[in-house]
PDB file of N, CA and C in Angstrom:
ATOM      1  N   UNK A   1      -7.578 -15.305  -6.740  1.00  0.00           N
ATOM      2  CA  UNK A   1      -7.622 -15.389  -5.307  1.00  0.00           C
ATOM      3  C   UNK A   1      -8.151 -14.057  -4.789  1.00  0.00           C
ATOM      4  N   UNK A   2      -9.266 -14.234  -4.186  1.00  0.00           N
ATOM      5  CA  UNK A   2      -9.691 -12.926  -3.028  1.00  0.00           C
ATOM      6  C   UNK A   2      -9.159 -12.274  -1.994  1.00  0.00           C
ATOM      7  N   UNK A   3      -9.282 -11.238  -1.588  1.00  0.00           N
ATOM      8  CA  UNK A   3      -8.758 -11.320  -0.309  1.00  0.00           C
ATOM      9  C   UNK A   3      -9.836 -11.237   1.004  1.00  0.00           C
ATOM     10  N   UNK A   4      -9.135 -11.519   2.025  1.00  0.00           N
ATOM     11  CA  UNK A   4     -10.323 -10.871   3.014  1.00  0.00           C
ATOM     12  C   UNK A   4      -9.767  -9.740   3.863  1.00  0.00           C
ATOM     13  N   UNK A   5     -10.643  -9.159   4.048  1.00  0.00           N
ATOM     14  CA  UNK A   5     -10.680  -7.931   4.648  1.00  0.00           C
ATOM     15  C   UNK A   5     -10.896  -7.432   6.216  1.00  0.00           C
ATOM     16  N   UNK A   6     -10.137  -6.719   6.687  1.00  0.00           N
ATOM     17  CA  UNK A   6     -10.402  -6.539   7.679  1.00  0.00           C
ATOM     18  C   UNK A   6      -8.805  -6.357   9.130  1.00  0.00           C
ATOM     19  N   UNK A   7      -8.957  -6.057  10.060  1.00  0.00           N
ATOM     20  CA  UNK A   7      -7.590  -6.042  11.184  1.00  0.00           C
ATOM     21  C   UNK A   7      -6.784  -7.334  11.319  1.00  0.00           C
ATOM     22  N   UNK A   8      -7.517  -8.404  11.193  1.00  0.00           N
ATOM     23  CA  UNK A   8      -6.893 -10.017  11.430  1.00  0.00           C
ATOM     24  C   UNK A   8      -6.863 -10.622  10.238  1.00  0.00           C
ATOM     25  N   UNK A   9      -6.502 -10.243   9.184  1.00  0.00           N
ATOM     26  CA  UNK A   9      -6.572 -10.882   7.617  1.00  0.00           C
ATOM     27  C   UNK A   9      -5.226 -11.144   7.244  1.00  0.00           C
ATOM     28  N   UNK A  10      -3.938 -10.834   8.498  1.00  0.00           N
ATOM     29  CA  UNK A  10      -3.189 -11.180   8.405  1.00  0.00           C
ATOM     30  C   UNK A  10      -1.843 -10.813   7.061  1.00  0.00           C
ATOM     31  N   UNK A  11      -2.569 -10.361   6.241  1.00  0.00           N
ATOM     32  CA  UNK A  11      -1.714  -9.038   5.067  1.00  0.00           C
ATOM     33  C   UNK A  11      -0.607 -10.539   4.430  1.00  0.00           C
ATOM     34  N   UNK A  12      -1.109 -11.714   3.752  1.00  0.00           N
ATOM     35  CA  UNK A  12      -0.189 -12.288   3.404  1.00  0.00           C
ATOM     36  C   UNK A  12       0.486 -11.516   1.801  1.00  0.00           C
ATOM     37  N   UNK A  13       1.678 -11.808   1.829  1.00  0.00           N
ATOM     38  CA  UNK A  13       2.316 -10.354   0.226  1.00  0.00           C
ATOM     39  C   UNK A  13       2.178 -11.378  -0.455  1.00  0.00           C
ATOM     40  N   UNK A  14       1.774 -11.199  -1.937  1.00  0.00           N
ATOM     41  CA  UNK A  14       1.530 -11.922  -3.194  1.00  0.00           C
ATOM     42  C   UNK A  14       2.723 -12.903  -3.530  1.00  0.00           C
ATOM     43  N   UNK A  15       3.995 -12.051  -2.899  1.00  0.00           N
ATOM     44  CA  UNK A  15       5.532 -12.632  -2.912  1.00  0.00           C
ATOM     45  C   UNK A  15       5.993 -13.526  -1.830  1.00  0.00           C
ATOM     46  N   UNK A  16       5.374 -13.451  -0.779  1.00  0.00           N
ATOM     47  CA  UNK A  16       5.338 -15.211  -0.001  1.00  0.00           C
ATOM     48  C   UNK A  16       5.444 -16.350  -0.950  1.00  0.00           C
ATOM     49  N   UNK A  17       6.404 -16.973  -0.030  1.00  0.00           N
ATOM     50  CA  UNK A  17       6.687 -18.474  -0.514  1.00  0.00           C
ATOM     51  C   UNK A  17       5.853 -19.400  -0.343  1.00  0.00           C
ATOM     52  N   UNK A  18       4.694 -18.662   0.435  1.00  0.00           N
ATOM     53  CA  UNK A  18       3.385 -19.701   0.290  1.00  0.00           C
ATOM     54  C   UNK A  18       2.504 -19.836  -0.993  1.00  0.00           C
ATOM     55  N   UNK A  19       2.993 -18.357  -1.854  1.00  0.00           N
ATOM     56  CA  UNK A  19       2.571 -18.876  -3.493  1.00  0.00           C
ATOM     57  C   UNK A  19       3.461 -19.099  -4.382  1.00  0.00           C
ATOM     58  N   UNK A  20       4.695 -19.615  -3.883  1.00  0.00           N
ATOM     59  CA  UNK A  20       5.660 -19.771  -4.927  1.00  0.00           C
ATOM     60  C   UNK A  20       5.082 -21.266  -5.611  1.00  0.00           C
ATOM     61  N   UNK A  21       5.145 -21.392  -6.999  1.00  0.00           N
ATOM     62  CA  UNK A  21       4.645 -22.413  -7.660  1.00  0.00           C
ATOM     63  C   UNK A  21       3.103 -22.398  -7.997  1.00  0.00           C
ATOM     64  N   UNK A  22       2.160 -21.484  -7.193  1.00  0.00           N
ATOM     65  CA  UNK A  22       0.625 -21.967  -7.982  1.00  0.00           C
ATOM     66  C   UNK A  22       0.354 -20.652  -8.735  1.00  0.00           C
ATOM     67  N   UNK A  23       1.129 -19.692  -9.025  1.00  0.00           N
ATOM     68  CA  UNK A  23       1.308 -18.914 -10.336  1.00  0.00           C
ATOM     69  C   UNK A  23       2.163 -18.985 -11.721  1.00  0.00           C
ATOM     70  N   UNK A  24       1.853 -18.466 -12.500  1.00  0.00           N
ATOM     71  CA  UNK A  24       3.034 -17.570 -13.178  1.00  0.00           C
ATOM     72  C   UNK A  24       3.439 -16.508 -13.086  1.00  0.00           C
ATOM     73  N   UNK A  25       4.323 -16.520 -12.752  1.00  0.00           N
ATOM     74  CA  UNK A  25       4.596 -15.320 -12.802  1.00  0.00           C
ATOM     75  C   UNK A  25       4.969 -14.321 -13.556  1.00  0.00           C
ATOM     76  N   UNK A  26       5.381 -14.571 -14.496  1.00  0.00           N
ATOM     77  CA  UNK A  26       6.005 -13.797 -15.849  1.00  0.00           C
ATOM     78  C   UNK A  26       4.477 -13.055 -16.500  1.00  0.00           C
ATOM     79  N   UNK A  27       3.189 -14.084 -16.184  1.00  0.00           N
ATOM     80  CA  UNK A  27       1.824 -13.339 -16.625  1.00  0.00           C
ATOM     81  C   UNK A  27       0.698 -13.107 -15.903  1.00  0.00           C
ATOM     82  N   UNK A  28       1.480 -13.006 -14.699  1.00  0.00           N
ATOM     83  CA  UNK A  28       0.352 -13.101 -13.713  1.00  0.00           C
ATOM     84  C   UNK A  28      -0.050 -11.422 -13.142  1.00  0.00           C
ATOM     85  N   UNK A  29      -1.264 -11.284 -13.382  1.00  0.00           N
ATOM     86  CA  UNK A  29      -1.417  -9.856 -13.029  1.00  0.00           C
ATOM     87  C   UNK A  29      -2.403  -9.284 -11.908  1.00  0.00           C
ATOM     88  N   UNK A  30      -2.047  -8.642 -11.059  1.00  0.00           N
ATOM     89  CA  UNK A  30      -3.021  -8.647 -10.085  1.00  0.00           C
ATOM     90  C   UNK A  30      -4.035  -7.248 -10.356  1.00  0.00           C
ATOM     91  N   UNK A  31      -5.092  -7.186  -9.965  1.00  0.00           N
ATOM     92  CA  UNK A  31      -5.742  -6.469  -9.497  1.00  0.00           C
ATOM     93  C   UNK A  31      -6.023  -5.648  -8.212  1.00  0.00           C
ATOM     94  N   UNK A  32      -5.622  -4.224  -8.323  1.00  0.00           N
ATOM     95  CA  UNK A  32      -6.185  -3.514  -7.072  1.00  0.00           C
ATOM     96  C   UNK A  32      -7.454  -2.734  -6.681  1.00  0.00           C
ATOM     97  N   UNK A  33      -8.263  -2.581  -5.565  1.00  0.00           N
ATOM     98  CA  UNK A  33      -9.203  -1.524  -5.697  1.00  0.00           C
ATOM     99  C   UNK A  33      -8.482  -0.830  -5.294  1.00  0.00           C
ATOM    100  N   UNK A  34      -9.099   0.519  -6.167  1.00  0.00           N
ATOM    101  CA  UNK A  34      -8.533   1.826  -5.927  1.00  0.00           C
ATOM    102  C   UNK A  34     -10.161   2.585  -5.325  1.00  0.00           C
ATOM    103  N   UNK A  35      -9.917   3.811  -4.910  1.00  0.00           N
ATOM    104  CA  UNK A  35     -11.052   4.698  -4.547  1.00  0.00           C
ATOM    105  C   UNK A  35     -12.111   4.900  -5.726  1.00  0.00           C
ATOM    106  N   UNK A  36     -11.616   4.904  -7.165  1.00  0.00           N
ATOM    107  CA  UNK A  36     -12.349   5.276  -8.159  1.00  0.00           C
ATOM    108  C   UNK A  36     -12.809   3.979  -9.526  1.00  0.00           C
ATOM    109  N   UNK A  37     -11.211   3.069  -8.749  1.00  0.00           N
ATOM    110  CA  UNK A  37     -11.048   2.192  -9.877  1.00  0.00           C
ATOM    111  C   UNK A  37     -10.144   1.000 -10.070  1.00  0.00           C
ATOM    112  N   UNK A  38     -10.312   0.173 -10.380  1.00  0.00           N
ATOM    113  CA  UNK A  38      -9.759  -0.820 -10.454  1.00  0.00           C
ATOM    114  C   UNK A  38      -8.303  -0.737 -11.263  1.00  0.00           C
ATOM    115  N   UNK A  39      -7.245  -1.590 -10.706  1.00  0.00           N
ATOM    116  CA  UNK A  39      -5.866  -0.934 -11.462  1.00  0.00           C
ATOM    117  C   UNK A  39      -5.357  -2.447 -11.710  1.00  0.00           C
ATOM    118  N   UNK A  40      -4.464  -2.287 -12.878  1.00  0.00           N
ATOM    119  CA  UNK A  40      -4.034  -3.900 -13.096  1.00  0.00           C
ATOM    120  C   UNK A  40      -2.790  -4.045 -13.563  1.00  0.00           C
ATOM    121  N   UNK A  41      -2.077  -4.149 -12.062  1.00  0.00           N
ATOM    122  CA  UNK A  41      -0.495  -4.398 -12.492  1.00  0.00           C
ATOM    123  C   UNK A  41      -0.149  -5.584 -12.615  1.00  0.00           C
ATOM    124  N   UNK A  42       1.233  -5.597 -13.649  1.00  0.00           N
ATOM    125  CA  UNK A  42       1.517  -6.881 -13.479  1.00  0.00           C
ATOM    126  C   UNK A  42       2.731  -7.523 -12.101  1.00  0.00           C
ATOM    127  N   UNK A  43       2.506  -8.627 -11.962  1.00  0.00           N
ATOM    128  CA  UNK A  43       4.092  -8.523 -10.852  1.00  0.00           C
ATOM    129  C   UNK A  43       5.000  -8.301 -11.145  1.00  0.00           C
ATOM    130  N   UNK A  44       5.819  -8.481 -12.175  1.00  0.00           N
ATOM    131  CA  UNK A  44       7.189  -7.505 -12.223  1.00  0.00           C
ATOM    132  C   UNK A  44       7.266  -6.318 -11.607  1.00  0.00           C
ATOM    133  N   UNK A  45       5.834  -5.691 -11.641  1.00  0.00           N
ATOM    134  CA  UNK A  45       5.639  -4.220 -11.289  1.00  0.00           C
ATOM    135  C   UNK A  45       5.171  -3.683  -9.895  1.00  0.00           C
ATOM    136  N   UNK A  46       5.469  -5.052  -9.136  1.00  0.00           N
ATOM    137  CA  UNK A  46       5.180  -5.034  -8.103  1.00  0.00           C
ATOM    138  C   UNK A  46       6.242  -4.736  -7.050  1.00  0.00           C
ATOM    139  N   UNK A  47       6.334  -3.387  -5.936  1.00  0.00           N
ATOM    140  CA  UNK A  47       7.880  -3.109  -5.171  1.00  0.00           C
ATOM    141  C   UNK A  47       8.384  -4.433  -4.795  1.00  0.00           C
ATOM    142  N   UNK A  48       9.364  -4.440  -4.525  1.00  0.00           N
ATOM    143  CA  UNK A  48       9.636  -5.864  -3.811  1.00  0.00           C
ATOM    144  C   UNK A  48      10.974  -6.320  -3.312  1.00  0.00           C
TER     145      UNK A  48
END
């Protein structure tokens, strides 16, 4: 899933119950851009 970008993109958190069920979660790993680089946590490792 992408995101979109921008003031009205509305910031939905990966941890909404609007994606409860179309992951896994135990292996599901997201991707961030960073300034230099791409980073790849998993969700456990996500604050929450």
């Amino acid at each position: 899933m992408m995101p979109a970008f921008g003031v009205l993109t509305g910031g939905l958190d990966l941890r909404h119950k609007a994606f409860t069920g179309l992951f896994d979660r135990t292996a599901l790993i997201a991707h961030l851009l960073g300034r230099d680089r791409v980073y790849s946590v998993r969700f456990s490792n996500l604050i929450g």
